[in-house]
PDB file of N, CA and C in Angstrom:
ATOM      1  N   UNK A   1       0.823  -1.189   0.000  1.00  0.00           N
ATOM      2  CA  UNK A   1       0.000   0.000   0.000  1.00  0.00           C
ATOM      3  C   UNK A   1       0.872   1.259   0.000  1.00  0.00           C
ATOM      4  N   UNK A   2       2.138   1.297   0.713  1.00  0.00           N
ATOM      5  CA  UNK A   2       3.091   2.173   0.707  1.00  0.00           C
ATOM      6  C   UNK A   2       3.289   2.900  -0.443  1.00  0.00           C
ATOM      7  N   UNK A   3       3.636   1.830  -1.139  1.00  0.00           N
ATOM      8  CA  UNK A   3       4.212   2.054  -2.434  1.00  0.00           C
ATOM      9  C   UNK A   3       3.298   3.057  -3.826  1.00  0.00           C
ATOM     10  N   UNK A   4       1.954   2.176  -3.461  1.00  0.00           N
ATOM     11  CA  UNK A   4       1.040   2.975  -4.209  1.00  0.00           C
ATOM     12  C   UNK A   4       0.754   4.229  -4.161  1.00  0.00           C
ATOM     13  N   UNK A   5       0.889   4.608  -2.633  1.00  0.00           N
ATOM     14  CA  UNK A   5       0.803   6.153  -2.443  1.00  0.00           C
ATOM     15  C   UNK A   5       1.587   6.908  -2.953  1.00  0.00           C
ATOM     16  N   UNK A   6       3.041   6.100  -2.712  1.00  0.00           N
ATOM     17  CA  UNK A   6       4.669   7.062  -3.301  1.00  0.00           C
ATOM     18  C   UNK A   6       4.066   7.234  -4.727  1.00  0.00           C
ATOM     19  N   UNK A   7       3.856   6.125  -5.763  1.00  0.00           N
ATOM     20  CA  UNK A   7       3.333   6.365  -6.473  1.00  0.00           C
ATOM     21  C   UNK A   7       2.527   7.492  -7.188  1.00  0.00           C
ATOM     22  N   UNK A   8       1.316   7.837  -6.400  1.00  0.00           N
ATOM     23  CA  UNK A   8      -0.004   8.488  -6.868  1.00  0.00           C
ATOM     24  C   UNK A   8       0.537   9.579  -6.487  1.00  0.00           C
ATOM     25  N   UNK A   9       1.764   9.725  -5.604  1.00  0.00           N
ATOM     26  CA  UNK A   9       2.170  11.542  -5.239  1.00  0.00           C
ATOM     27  C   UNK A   9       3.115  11.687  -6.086  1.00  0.00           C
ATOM     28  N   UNK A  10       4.388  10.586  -6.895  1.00  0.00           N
ATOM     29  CA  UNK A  10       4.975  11.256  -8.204  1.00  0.00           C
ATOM     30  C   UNK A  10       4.012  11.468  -9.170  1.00  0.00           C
ATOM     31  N   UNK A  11       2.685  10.954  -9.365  1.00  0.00           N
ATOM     32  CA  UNK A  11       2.202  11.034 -10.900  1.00  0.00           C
ATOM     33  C   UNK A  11       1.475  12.413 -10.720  1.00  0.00           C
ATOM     34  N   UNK A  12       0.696  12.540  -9.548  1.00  0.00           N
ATOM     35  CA  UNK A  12       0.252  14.139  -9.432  1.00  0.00           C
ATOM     36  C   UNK A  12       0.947  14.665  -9.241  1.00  0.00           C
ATOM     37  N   UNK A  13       2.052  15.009  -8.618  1.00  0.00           N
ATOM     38  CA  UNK A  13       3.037  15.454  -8.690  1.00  0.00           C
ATOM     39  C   UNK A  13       3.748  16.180  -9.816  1.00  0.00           C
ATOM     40  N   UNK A  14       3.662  15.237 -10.741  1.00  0.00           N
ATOM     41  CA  UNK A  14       4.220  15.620 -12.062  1.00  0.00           C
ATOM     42  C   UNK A  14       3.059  16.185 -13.025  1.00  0.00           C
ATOM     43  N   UNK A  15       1.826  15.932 -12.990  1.00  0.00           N
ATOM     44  CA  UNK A  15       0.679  16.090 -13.584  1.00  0.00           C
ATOM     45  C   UNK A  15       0.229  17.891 -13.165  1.00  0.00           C
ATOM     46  N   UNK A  16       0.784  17.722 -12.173  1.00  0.00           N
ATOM     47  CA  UNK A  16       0.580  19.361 -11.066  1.00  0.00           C
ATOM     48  C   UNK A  16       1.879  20.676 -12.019  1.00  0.00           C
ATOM     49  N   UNK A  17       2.843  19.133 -12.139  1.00  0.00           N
ATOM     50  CA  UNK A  17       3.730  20.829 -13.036  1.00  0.00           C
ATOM     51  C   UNK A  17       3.428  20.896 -14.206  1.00  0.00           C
ATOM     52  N   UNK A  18       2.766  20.441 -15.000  1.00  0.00           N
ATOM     53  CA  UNK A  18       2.414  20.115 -15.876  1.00  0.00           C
ATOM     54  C   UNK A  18       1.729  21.403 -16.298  1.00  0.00           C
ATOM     55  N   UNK A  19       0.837  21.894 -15.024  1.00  0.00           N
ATOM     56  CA  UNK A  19      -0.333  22.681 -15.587  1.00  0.00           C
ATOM     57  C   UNK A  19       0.214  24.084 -15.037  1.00  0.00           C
ATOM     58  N   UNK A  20       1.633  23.933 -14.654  1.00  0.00           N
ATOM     59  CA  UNK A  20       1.849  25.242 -14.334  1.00  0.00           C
ATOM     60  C   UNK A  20       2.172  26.519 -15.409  1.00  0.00           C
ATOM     61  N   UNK A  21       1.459  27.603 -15.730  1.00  0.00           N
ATOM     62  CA  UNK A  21       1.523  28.247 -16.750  1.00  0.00           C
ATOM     63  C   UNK A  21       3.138  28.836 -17.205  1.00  0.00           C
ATOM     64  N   UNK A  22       3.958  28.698 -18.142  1.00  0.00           N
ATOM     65  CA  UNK A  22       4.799  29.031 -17.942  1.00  0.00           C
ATOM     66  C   UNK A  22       5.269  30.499 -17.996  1.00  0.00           C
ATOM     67  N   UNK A  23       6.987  30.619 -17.248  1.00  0.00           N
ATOM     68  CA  UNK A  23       6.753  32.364 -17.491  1.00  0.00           C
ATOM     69  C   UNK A  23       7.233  33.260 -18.308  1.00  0.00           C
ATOM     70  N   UNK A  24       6.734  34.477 -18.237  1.00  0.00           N
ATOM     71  CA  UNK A  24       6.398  35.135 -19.413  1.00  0.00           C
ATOM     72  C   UNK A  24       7.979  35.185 -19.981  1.00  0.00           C
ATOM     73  N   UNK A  25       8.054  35.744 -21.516  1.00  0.00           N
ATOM     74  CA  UNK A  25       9.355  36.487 -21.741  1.00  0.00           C
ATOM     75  C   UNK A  25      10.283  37.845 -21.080  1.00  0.00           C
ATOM     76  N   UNK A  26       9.266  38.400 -20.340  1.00  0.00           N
ATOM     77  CA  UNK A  26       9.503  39.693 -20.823  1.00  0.00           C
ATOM     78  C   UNK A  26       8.203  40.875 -19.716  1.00  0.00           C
ATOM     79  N   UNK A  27       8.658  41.816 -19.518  1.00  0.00           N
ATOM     80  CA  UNK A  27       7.616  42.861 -18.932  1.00  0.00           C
ATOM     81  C   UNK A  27       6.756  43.058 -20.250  1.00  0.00           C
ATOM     82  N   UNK A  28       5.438  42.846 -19.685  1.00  0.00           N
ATOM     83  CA  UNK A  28       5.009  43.284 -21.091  1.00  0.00           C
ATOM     84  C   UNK A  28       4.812  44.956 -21.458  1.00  0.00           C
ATOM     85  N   UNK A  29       5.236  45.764 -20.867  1.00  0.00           N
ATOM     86  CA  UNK A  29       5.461  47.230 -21.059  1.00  0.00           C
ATOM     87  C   UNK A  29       7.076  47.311 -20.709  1.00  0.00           C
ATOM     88  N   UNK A  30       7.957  46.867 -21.842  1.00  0.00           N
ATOM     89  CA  UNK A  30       9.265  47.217 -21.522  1.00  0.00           C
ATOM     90  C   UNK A  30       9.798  48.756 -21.373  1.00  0.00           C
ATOM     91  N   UNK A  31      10.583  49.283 -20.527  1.00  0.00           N
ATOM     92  CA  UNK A  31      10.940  50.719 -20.695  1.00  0.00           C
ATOM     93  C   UNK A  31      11.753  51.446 -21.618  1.00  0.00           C
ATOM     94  N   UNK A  32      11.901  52.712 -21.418  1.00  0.00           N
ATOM     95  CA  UNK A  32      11.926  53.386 -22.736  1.00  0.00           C
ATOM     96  C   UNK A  32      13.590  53.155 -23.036  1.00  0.00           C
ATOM     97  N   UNK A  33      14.430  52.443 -21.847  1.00  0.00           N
ATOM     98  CA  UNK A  33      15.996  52.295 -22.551  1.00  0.00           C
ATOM     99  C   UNK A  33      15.633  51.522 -23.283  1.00  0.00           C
ATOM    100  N   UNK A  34      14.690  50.273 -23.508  1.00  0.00           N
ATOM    101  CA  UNK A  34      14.684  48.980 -24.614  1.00  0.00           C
ATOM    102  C   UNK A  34      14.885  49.937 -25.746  1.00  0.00           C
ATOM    103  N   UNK A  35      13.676  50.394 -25.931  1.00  0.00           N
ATOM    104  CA  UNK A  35      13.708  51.012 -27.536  1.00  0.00           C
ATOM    105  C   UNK A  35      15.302  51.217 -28.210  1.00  0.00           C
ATOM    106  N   UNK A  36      16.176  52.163 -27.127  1.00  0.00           N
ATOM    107  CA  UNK A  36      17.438  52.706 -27.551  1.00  0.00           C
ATOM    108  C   UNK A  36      18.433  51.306 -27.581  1.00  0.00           C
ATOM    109  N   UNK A  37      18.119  50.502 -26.887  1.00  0.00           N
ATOM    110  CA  UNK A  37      18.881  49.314 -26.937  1.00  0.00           C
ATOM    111  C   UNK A  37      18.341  48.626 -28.297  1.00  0.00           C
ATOM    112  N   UNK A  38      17.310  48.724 -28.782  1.00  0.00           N
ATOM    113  CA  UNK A  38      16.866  47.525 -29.939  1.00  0.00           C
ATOM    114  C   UNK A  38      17.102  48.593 -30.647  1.00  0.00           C
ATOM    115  N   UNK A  39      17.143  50.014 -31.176  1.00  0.00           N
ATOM    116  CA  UNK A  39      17.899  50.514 -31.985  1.00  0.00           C
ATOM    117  C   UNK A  39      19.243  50.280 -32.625  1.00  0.00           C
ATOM    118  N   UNK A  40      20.167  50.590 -31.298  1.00  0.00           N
ATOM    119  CA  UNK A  40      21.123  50.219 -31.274  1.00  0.00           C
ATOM    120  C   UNK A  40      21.869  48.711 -31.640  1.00  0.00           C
ATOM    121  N   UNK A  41      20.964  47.888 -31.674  1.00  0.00           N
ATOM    122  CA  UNK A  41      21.461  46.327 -32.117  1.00  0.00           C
ATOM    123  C   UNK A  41      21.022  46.474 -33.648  1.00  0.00           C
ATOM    124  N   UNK A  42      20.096  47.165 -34.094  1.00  0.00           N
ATOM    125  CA  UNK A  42      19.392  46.566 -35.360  1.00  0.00           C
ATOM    126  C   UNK A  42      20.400  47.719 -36.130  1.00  0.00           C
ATOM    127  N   UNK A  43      20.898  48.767 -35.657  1.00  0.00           N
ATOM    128  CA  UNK A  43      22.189  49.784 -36.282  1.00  0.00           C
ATOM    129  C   UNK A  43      23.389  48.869 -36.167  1.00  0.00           C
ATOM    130  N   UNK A  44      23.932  48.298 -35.490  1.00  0.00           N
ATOM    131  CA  UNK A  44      25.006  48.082 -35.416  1.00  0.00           C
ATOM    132  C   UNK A  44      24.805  46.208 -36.390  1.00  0.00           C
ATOM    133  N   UNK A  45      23.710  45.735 -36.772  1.00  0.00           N
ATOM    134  CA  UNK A  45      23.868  44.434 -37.301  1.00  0.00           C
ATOM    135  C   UNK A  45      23.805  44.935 -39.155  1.00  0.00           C
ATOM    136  N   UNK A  46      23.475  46.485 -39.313  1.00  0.00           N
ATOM    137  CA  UNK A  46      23.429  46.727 -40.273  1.00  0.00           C
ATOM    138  C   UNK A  46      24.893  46.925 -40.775  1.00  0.00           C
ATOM    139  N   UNK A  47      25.797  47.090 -39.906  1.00  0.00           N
ATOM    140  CA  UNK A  47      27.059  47.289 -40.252  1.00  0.00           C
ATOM    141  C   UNK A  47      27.568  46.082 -40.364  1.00  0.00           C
ATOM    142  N   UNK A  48      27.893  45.702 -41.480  1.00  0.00           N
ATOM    143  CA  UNK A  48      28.498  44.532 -41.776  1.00  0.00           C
ATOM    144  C   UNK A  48      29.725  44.761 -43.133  1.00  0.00           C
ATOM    145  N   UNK A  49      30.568  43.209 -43.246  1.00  0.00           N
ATOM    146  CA  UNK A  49      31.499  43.204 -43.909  1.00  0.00           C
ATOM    147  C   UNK A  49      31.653  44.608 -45.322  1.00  0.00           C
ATOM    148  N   UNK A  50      32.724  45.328 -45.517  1.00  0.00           N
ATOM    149  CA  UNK A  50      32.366  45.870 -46.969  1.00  0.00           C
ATOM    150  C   UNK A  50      31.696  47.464 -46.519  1.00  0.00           C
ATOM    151  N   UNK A  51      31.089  47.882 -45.506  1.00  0.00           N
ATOM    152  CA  UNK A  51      30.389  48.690 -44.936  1.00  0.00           C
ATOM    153  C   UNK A  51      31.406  49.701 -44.971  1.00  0.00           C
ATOM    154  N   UNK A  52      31.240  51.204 -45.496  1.00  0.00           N
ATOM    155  CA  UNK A  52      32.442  52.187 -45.556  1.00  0.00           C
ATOM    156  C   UNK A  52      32.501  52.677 -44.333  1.00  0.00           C
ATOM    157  N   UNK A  53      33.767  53.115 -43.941  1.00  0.00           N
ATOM    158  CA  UNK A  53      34.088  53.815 -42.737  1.00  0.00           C
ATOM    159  C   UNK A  53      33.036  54.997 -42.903  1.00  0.00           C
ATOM    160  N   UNK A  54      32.442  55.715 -44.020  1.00  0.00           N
ATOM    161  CA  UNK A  54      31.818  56.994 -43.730  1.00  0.00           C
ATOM    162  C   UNK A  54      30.108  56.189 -43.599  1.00  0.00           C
ATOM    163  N   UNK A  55      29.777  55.134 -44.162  1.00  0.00           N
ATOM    164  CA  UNK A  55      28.673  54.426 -43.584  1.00  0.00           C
ATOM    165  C   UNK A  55      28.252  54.394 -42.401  1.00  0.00           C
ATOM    166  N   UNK A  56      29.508  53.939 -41.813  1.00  0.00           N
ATOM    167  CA  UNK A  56      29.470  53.501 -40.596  1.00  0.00           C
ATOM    168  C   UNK A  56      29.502  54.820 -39.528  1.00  0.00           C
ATOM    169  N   UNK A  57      30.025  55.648 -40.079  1.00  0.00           N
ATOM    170  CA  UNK A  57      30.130  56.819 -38.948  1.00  0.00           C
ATOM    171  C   UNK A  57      29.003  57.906 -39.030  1.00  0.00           C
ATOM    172  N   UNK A  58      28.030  57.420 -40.077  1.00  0.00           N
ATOM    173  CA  UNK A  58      26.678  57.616 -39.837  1.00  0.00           C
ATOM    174  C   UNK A  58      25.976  57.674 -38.979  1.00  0.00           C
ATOM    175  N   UNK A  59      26.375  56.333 -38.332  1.00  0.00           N
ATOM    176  CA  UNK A  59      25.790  55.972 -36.745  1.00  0.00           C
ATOM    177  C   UNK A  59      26.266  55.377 -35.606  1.00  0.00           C
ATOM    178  N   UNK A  60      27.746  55.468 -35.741  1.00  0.00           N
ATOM    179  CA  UNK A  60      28.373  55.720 -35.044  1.00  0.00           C
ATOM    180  C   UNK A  60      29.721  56.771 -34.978  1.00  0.00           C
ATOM    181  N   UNK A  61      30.628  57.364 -33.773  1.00  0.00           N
ATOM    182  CA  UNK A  61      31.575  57.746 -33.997  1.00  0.00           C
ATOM    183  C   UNK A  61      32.670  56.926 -33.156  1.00  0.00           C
ATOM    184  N   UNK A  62      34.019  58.161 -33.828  1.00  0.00           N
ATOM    185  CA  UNK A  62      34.938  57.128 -33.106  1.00  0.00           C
ATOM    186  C   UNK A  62      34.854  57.375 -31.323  1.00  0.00           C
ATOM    187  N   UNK A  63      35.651  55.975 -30.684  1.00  0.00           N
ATOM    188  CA  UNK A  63      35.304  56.156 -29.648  1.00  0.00           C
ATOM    189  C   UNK A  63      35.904  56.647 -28.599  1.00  0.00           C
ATOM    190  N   UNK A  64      37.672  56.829 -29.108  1.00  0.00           N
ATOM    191  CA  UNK A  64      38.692  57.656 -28.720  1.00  0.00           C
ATOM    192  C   UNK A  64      39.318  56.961 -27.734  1.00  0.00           C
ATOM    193  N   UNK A  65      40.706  56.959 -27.180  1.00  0.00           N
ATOM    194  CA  UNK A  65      41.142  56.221 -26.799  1.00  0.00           C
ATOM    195  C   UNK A  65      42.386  56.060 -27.766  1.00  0.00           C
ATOM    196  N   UNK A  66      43.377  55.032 -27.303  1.00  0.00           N
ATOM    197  CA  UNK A  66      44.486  54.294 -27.774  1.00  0.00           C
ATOM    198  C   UNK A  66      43.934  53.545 -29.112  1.00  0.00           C
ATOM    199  N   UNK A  67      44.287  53.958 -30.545  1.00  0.00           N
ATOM    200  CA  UNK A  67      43.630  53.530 -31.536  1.00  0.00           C
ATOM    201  C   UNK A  67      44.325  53.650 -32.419  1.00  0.00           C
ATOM    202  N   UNK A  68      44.346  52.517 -33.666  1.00  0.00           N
ATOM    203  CA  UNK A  68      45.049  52.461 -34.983  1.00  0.00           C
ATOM    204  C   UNK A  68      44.016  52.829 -35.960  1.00  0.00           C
ATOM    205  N   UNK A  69      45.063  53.150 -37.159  1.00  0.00           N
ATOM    206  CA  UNK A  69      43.980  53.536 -38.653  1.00  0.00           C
ATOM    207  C   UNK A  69      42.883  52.129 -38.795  1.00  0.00           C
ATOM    208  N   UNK A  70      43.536  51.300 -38.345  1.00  0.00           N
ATOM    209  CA  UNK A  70      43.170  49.799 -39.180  1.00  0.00           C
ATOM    210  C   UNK A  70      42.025  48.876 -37.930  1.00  0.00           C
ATOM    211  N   UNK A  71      42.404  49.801 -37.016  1.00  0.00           N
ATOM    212  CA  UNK A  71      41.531  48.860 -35.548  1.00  0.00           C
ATOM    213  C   UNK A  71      40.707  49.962 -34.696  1.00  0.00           C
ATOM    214  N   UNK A  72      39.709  50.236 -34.435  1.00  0.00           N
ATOM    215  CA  UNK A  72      38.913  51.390 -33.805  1.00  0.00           C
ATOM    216  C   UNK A  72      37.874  51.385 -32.801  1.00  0.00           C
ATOM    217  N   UNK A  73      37.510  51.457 -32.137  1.00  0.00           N
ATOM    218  CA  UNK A  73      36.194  51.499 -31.438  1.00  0.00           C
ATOM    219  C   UNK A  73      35.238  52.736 -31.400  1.00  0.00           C
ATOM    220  N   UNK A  74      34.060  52.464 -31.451  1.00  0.00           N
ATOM    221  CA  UNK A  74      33.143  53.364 -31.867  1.00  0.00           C
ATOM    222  C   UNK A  74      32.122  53.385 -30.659  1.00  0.00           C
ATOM    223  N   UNK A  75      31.038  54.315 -30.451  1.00  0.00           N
ATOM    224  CA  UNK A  75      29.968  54.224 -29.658  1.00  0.00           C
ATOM    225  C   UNK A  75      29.307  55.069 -30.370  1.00  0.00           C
ATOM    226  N   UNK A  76      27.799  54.596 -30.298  1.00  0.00           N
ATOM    227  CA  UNK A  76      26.900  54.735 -30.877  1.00  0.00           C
ATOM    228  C   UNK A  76      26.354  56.173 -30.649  1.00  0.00           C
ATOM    229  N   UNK A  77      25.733  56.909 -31.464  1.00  0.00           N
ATOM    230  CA  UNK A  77      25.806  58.420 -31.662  1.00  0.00           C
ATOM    231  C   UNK A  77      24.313  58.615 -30.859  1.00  0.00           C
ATOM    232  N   UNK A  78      23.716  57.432 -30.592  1.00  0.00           N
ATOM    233  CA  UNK A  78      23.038  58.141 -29.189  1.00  0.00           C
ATOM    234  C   UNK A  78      22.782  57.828 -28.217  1.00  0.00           C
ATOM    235  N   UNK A  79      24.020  57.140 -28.133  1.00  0.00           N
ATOM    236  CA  UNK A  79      23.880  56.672 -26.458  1.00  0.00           C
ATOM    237  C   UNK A  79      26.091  55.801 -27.023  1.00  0.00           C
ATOM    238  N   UNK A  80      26.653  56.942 -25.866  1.00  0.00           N
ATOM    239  CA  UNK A  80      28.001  56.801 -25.984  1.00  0.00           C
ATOM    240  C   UNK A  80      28.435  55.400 -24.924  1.00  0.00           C
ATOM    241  N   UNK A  81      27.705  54.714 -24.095  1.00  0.00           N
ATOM    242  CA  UNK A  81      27.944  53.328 -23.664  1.00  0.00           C
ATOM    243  C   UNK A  81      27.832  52.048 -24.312  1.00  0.00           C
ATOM    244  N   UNK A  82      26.919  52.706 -25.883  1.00  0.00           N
ATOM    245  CA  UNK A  82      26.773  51.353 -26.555  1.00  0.00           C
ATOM    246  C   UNK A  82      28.171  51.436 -27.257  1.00  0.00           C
ATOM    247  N   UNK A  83      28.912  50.450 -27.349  1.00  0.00           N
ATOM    248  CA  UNK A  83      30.007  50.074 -28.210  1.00  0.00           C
ATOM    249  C   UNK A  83      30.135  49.351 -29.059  1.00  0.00           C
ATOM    250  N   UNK A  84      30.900  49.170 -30.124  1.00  0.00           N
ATOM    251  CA  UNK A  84      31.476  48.403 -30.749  1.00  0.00           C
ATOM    252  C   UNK A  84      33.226  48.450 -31.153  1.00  0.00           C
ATOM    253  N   UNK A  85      34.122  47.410 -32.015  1.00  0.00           N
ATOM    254  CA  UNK A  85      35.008  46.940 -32.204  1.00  0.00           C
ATOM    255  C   UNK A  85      34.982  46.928 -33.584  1.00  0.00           C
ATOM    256  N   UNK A  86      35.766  47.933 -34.465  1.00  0.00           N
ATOM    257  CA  UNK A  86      35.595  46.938 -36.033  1.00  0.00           C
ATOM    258  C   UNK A  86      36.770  47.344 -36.243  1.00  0.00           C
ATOM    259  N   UNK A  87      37.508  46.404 -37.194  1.00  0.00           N
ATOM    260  CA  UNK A  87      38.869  46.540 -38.001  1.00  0.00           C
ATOM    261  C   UNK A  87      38.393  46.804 -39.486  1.00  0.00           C
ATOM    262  N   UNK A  88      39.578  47.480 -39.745  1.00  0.00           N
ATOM    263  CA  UNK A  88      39.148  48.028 -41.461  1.00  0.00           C
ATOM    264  C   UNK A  88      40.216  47.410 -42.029  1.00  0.00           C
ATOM    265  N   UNK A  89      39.360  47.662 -43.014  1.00  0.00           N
ATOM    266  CA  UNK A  89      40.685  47.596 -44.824  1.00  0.00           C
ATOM    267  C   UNK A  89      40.506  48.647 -45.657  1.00  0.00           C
ATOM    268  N   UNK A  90      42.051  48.928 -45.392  1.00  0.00           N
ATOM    269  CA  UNK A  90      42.492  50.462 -45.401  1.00  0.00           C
ATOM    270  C   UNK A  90      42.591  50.603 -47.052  1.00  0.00           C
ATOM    271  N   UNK A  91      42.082  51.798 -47.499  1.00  0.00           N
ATOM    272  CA  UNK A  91      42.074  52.431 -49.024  1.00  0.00           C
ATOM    273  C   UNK A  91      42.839  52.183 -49.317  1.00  0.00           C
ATOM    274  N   UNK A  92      43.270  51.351 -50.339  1.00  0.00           N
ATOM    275  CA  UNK A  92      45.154  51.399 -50.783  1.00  0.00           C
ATOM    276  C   UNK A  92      45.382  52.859 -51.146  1.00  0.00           C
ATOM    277  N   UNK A  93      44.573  53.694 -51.976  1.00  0.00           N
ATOM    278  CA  UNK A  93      44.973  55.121 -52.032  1.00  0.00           C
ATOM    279  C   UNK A  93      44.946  56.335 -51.803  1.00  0.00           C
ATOM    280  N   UNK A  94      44.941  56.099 -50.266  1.00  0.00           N
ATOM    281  CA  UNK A  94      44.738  57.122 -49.328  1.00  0.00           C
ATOM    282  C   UNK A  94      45.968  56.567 -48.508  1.00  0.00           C
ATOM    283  N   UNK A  95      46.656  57.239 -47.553  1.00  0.00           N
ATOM    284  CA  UNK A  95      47.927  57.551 -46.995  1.00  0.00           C
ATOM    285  C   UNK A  95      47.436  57.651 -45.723  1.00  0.00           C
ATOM    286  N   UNK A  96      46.048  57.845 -45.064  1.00  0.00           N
ATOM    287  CA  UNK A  96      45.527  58.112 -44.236  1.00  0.00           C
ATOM    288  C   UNK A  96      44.283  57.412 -43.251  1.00  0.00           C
ATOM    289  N   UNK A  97      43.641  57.234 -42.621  1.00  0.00           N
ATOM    290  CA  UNK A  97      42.004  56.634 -42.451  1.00  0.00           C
ATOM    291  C   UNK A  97      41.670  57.318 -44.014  1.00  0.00           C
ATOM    292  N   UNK A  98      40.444  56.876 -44.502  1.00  0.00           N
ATOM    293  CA  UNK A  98      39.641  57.634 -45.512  1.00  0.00           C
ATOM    294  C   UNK A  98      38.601  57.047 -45.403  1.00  0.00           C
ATOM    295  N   UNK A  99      37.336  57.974 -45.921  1.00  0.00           N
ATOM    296  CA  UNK A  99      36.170  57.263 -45.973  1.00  0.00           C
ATOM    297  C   UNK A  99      35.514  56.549 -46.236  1.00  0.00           C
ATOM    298  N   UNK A 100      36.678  55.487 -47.699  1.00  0.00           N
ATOM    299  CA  UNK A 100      36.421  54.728 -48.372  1.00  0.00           C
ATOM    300  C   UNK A 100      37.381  53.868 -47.922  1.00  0.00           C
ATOM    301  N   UNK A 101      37.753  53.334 -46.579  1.00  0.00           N
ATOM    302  CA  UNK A 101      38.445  52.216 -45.969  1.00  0.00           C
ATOM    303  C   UNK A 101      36.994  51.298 -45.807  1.00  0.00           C
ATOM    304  N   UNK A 102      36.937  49.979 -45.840  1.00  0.00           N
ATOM    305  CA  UNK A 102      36.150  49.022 -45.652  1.00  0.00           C
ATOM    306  C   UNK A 102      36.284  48.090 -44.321  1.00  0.00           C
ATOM    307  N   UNK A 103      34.758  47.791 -43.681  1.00  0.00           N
ATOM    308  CA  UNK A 103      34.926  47.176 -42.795  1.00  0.00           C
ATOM    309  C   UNK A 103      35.481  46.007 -42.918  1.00  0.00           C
ATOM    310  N   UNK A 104      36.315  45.340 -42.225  1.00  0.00           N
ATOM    311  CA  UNK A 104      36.723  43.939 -42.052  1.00  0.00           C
ATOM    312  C   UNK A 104      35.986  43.007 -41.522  1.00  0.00           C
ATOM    313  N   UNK A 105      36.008  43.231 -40.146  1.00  0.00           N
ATOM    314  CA  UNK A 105      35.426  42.747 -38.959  1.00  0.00           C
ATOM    315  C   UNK A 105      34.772  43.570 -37.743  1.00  0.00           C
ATOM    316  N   UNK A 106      33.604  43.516 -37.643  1.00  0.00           N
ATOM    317  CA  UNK A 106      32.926  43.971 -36.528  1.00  0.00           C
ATOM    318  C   UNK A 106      32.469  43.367 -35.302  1.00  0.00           C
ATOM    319  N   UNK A 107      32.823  43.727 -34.021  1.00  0.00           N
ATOM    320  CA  UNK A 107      32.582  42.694 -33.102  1.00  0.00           C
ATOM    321  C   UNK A 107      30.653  42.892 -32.657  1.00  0.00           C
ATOM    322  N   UNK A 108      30.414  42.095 -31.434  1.00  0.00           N
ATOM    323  CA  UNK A 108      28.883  42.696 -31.074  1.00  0.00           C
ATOM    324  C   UNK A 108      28.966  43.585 -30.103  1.00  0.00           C
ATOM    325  N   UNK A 109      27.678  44.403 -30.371  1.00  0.00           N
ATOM    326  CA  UNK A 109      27.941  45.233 -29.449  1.00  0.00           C
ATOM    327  C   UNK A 109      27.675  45.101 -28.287  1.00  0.00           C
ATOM    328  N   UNK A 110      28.445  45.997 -27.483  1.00  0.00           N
ATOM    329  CA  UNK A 110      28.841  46.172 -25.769  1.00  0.00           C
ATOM    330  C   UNK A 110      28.775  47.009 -25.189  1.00  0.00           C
ATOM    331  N   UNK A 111      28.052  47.213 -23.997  1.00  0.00           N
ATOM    332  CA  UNK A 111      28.167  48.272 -23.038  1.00  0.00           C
ATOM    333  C   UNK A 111      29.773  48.686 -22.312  1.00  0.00           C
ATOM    334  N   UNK A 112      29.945  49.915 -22.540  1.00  0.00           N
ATOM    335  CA  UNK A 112      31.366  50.151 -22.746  1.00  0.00           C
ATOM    336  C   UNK A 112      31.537  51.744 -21.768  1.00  0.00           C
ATOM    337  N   UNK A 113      32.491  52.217 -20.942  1.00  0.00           N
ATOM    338  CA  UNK A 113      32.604  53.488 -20.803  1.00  0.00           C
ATOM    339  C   UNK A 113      34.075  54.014 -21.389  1.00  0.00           C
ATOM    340  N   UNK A 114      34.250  54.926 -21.312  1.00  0.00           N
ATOM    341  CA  UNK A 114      35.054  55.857 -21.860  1.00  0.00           C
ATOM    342  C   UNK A 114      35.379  56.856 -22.887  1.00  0.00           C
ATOM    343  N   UNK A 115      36.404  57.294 -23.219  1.00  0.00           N
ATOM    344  CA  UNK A 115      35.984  58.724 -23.619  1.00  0.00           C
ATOM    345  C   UNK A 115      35.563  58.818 -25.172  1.00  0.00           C
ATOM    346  N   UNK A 116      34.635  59.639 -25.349  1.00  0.00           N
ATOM    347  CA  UNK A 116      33.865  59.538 -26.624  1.00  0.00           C
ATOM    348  C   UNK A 116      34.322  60.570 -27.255  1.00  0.00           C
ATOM    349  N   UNK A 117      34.588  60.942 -29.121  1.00  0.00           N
ATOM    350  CA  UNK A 117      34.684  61.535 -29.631  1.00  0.00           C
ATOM    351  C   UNK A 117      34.047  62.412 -30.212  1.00  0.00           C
TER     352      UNK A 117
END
């Protein structure tokens, strides 16, 4: 008889989580940083391979700091904590950054402090 009980309390038991509603994703009134955050991801996934340095500094700038022509960090032009990482490929005929250097590689973006340009 023992046994049957152990029994009938795993099967309701399990039958009980069963019906537990699961939980939500999400506040369903997220606040107003989301918006600037889902901006900010759907800007920065637009920047991809080939993307011109003057593309890119559309919507973002540089992010200042210890930095090469060829390696840079940027934060996002409206909100200077969002970051990113991209390496370029530098104009062969320009001597300089130029606007027509191409992205290489872009990392994801990151919440970042320091000094903005």
């Amino acid at each position: 008889m023992g046994y049957r009980l152990f029994v009938l309390v795993i099967v309701f038991g399990a039958l009980g989580s069963l019906s537990t509603p699961a939980p939500t994703q999400g506040p369903s009134n997220p606040p107003a940083c989301c918006d600037l955050v889902e901006a900010a991801l759907r800007d920065s996934q637009n920047i991809k391979v080939g993307t011109t340095r003057r593309e890119l500094e559309e919507l973002f700038q540089p992010g200042g700091g210890l930095q090469t022509s060829d390696k840079m960090n940027y934060s996002y032009r409206k909100c200077p904590y969002i970051r990113i990482d991209v390496e370029f490929e530098l104009d062969p005929a320009a001597d300089r950054p130029s606007p027509n250097d191409k992205v290489k590689s872009v990392s994801t973006p990151y919440i970042g402090v320091g000094i903005s340009g």
